[in-house]
Protein backbone atom coordinates (compact mmCIF):
# COMPACT_ATOMS: atom_id res chain seq x y z
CA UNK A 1 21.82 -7.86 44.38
CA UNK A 2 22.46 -8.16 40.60
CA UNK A 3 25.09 -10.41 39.47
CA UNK A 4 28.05 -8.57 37.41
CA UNK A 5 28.97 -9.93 33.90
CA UNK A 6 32.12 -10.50 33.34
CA UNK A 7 34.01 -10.68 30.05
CA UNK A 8 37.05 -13.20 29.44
CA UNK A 9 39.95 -12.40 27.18
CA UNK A 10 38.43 -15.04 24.69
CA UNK A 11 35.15 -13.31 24.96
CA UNK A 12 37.24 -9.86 24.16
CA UNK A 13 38.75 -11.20 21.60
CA UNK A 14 35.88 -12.78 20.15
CA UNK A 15 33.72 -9.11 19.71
CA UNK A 16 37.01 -7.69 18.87
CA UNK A 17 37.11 -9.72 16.16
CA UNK A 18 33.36 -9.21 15.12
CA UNK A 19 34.44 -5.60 15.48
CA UNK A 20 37.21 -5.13 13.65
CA UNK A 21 37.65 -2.59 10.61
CA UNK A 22 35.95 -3.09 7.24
CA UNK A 23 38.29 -4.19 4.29
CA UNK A 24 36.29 -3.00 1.59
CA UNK A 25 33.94 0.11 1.16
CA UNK A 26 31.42 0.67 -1.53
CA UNK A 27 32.01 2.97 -4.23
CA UNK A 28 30.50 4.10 -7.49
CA UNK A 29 30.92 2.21 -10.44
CA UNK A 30 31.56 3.17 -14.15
CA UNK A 31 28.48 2.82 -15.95
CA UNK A 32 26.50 4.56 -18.63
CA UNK A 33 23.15 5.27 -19.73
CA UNK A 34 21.85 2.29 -21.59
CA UNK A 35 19.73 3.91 -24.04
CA UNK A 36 22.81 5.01 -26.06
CA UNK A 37 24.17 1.62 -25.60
CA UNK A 38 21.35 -0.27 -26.47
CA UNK A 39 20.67 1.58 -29.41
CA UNK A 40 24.55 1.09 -30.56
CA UNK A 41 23.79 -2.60 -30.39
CA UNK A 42 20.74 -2.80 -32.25
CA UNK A 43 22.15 -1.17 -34.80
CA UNK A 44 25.08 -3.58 -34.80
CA UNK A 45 22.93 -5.92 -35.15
CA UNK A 46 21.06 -4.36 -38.29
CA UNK A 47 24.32 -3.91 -39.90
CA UNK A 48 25.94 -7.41 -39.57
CA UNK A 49 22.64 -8.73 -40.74
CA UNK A 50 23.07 -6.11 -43.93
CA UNK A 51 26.21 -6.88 -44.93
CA UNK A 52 25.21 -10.91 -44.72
CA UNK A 53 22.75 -10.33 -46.99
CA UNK A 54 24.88 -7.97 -49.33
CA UNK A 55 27.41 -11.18 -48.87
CA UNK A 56 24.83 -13.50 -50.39
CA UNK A 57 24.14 -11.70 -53.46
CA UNK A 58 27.85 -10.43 -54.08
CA UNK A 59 29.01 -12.30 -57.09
CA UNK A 60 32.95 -12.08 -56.03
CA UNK A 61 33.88 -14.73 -54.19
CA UNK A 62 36.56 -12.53 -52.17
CA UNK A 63 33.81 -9.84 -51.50
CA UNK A 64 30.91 -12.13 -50.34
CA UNK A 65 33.31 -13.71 -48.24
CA UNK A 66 34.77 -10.37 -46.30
CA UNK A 67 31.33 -9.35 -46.36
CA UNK A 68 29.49 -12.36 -44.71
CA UNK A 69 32.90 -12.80 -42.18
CA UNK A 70 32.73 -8.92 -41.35
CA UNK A 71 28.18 -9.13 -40.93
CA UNK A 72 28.91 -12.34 -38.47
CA UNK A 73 31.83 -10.08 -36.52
CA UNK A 74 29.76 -7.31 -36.22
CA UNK A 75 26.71 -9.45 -35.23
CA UNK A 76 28.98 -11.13 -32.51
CA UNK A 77 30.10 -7.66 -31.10
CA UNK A 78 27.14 -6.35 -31.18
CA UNK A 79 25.65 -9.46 -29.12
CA UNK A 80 28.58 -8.97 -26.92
CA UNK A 81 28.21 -5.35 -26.30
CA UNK A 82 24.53 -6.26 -25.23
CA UNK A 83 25.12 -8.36 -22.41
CA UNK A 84 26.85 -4.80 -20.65
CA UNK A 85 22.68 -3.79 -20.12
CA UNK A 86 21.68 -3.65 -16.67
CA UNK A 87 17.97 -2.55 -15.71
CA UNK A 88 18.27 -1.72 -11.98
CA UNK A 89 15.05 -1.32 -10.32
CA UNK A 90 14.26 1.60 -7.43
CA UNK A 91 15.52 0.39 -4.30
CA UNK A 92 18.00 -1.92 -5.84
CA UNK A 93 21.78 -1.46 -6.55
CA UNK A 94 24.10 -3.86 -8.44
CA UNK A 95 27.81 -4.88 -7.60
CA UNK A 96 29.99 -5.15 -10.20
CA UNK A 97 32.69 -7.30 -10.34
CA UNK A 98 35.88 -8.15 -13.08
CA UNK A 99 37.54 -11.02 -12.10
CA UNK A 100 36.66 -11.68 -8.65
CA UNK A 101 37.43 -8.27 -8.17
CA UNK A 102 35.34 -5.46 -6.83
CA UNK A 103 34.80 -2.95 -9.65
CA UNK A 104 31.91 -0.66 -7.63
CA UNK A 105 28.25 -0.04 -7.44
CA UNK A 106 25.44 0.91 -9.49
CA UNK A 107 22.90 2.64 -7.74
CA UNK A 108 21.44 4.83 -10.19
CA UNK A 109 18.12 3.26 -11.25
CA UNK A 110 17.10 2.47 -15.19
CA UNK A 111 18.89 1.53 -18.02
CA UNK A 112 23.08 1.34 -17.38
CA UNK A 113 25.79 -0.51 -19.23
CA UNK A 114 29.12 -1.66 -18.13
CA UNK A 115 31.78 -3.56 -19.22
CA UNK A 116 29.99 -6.54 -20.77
CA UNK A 117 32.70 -9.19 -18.94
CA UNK A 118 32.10 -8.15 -15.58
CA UNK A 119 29.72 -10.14 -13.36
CA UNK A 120 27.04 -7.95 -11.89
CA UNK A 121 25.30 -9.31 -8.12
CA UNK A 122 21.47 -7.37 -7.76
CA UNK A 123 21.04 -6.38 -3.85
CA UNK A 124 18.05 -5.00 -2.29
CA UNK A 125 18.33 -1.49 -0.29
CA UNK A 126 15.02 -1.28 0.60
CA UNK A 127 14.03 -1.17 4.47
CA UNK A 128 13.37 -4.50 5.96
CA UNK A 129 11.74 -5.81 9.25
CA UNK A 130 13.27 -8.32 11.41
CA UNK A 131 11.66 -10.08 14.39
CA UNK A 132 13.32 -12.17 16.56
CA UNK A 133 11.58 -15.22 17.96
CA UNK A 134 10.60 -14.80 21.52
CA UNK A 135 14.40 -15.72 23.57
CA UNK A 136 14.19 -17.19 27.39
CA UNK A 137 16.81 -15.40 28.94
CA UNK A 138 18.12 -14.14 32.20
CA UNK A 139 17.72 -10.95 33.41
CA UNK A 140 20.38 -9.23 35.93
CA UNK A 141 18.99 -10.92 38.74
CA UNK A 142 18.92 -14.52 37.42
CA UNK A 143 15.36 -14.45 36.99
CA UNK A 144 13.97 -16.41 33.82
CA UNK A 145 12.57 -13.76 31.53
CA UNK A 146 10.83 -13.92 27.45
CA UNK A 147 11.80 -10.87 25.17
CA UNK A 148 11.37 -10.67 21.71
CA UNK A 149 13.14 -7.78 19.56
CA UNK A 150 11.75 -6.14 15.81
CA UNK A 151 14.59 -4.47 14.16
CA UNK A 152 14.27 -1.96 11.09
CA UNK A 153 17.43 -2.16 9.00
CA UNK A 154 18.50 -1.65 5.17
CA UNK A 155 21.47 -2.32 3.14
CA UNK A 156 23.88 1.17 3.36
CA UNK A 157 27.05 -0.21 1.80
CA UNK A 158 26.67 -3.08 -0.70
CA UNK A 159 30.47 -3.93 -0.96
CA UNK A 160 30.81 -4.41 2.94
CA UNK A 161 27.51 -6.12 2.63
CA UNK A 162 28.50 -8.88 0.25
CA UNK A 163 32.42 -9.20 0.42
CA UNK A 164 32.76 -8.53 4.13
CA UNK A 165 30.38 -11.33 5.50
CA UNK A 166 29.47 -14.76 3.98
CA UNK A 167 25.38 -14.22 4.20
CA UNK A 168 24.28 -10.19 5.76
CA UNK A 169 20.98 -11.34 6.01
CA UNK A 170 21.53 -14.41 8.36
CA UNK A 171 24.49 -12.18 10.30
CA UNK A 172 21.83 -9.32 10.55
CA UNK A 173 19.42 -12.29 12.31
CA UNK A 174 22.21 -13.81 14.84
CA UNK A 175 23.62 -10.65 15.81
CA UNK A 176 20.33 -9.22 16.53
CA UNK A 177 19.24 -11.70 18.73
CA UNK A 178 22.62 -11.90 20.47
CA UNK A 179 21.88 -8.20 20.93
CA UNK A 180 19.06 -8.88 22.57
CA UNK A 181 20.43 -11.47 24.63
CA UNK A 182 22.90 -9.30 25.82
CA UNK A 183 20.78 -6.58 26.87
CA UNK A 184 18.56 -9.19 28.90
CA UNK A 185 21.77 -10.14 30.90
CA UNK A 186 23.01 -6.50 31.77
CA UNK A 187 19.58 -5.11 33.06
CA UNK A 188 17.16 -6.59 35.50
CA UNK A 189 13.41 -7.19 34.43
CA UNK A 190 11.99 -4.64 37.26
CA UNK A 191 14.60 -2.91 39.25
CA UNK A 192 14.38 -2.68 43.16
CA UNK A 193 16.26 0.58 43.70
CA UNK A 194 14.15 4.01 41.71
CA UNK A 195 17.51 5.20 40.22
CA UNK A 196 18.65 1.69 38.61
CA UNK A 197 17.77 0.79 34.75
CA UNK A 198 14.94 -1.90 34.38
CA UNK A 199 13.67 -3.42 30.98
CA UNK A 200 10.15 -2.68 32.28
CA UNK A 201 10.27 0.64 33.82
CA UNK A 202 13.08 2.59 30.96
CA UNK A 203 11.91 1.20 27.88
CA UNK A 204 13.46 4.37 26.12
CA UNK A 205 17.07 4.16 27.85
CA UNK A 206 16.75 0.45 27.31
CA UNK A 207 15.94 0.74 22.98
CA UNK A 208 18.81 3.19 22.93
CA UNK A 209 21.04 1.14 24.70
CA UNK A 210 19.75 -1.78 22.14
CA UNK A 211 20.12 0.49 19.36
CA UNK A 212 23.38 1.32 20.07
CA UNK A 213 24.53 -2.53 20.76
CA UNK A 214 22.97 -3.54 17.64
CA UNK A 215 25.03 -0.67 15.60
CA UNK A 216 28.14 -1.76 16.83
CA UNK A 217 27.84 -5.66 15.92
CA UNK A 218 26.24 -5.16 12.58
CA UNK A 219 27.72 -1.83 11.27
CA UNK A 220 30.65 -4.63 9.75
CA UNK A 221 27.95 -5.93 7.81
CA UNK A 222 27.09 -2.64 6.11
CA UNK A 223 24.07 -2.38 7.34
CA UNK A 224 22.22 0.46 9.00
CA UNK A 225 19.86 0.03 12.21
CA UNK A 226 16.69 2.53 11.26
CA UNK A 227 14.69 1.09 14.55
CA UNK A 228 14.65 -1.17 17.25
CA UNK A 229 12.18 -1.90 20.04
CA UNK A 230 10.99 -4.72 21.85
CA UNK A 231 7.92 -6.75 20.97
CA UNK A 232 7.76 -9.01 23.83
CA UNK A 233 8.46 -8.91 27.54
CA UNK A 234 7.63 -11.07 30.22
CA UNK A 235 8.54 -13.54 33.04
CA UNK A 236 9.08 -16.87 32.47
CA UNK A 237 5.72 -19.08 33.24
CA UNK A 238 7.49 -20.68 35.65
CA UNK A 239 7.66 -17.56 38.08
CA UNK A 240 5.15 -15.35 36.41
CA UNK A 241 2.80 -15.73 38.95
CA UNK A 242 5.04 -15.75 41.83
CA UNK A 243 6.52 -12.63 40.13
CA UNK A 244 3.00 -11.05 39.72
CA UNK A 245 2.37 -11.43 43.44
CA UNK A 246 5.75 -9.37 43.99
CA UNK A 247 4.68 -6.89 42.37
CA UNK A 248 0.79 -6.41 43.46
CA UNK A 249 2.56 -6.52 47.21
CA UNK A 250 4.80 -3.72 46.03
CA UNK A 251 1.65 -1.76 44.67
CA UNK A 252 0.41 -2.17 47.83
CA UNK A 253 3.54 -1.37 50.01
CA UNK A 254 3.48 1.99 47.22
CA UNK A 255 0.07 2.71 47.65
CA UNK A 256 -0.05 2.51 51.37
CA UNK A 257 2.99 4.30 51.69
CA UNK A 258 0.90 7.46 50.06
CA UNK A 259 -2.36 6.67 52.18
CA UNK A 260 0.21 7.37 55.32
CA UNK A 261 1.89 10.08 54.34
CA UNK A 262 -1.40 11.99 53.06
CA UNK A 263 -3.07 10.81 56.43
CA UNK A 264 -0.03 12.22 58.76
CA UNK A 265 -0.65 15.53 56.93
CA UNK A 266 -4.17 15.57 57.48
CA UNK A 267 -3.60 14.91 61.35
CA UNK A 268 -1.39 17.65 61.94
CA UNK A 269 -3.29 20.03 59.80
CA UNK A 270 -6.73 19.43 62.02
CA UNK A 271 -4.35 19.58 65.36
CA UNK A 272 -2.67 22.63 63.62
CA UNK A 273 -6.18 24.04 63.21
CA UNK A 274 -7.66 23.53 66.94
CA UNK A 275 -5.03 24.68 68.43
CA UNK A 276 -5.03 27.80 66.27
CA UNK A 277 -8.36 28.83 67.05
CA UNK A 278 -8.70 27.42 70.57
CA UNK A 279 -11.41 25.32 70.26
CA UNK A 280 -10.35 22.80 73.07
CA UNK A 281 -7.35 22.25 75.56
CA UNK A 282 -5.88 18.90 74.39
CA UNK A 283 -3.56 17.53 76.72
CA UNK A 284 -0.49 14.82 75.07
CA UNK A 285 -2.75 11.62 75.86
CA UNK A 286 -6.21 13.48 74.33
CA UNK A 287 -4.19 14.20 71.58
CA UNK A 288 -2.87 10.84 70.99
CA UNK A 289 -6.19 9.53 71.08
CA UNK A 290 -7.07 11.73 68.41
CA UNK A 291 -4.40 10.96 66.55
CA UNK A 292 -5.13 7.29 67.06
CA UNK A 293 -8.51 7.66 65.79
CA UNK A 294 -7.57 10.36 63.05
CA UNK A 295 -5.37 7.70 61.61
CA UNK A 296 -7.59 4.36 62.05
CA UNK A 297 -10.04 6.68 59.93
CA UNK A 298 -8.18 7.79 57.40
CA UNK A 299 -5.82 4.51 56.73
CA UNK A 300 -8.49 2.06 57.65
CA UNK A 301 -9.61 -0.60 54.09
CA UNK A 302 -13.10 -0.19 55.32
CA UNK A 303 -16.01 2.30 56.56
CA UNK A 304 -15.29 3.41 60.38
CA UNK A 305 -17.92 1.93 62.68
CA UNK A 306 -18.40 5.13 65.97
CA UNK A 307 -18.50 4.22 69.30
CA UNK A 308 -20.10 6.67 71.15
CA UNK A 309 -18.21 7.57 74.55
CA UNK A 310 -20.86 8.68 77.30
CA UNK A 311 -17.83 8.59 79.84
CA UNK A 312 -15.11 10.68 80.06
CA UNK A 313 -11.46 9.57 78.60
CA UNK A 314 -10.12 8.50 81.32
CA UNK A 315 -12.95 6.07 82.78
């Protein structure tokens, strides 16, 4: 029988608290295109270094001096105004942040320019591949089982992402294999009834079921779940062969089981058959004999070896 897991109210508490609702949520930033903006700065930049020169060959003292201080302040804003550029690559995005405080996202890819004191974080939302390393588990039963998980994920919401957990890519790696762990413990490696679950036999119910676990611990994180399937699945050395022997007897039991019932058919088809056209009078012990022999035939592992009767049945 399979053991039932059972949760404690510090265990509830515990994935309540993994669970609970996001702080933060991503949304757009204010940026603009940094053409404009770059082109602004340059020419900042052309004009403070104009009027410096103009300074240096003014022959008022008063006028080379506003002109020099006014090239240098110009020069300095237009430096300033600069560090606003952002190139953000495809599959990128970049948080912003003023002050420790979220400010939004850029997602649109190119040239963008914000407000040149914020801070800006780059964060990849390409698709990514995690594998698990191959976990010794129990299954249902308490049997010592190897699994090994590959989940496809990608960054959805950068603010959740980066504010709402200390490192997404490590949380994406525990909470996947505590998935996986999980799912090991609820199901049994090969199930002995045909209408229970079994890791082996419903590897579709069991990825959904994995899919769906995995959503639920890591959707805090921002993060979307694109895929996940197992990559590994196996007994334990220790009982792998005793295991394998279980199940080569049950393909044997199964296989039998068929021989039998196709066998039983064939008998009462033949009787079925005589009797229908009359070939011979069969009393109950002739036909038991034939049934006897029908099924020796029919169910025996090798070639039937005759034995001719020159008697009669009952001698």
């Amino acid at each position: 029988m399979a053991s039932k897991i059972t949760w404690t109210e510090e265990g509830r508490r515990e994935d309540a608290a993994i669970r609970r609702e996001p702080q933060i949520r991503e949304f757009p930033a204010r940026s603009i295109a940094g053409g404009a903006a770059l082109l602004l700065g340059l020419g900042g930049l052309g004009v403070g270094v104009a009027l410096i020169a103009l300074g240096a060959v003014a022959g008022a003292t008063a006028a080379k001096v506003t002109l020099i201080l006014t090239g240098v302040l110009l020069i300095l804003a237009a430096f300033f105004s600069l560090c606003g550029l952002n190139n953000v690559a495809p599959g990128e995005a970049r948080v912003v942040q003023l002050f420790g405080r979220y400010r939004g996202t850029i997602r649109t890819d190119g040239l963008r320019w914000v407000n040149p004191l914020t801070s800006r974080e780059a964060i990849s939302t390409r698709v990514r591949n995690h594998e698990t390393a191959v976990l010794k588990v129990n299954d249902a039963y308490g049997n010592p089982i190897e699994l090994a998980a590959v989940v496809v994920w990608r960054v959805e919401d950068t603010a959740r992402a980066l504010f709402e957990v200390d490192d997404y890519e490590e949380f994406v790696s525990t909470q996947a294999e505590a998935a996986v762990r999980h799912i090991a413990l609820e199901y049994p490696y090969d199930a002995h009834g045909e209408d229970d679950l079994s890791l082996r036999g419903n590897a579709e119910e069991i990825t959904e079921k994995l899919a769906a676990e995995l959503l639920a611990r890591i959707a805090q994180a921002g993060v979307q779940i694109i895929e996940s399937r197992f990559t590994h699945l196996a007994y334990a050395p220790e009982i792998a062969s005793a295991m394998l022997q279980r199940q080569q007897a049950g393909a044997v039991v199964a296989a039998r089981r068929l021989i039998v019932e196709g066998a039983v058919g064939m008998v009462e088809e033949a009787l079925h058959r005589i009797a229908e056209r009359d070939l011979v009078e069969l009393d109950p012990e002739r036909k038991a004999a034939m049934v006897s022999n029908l099924l020796v035939v029919l169910c025996g592992d090798r070639s039937a070896q005759p034995v001719l009767n020159t008697g009669t049945l009952y001698q």
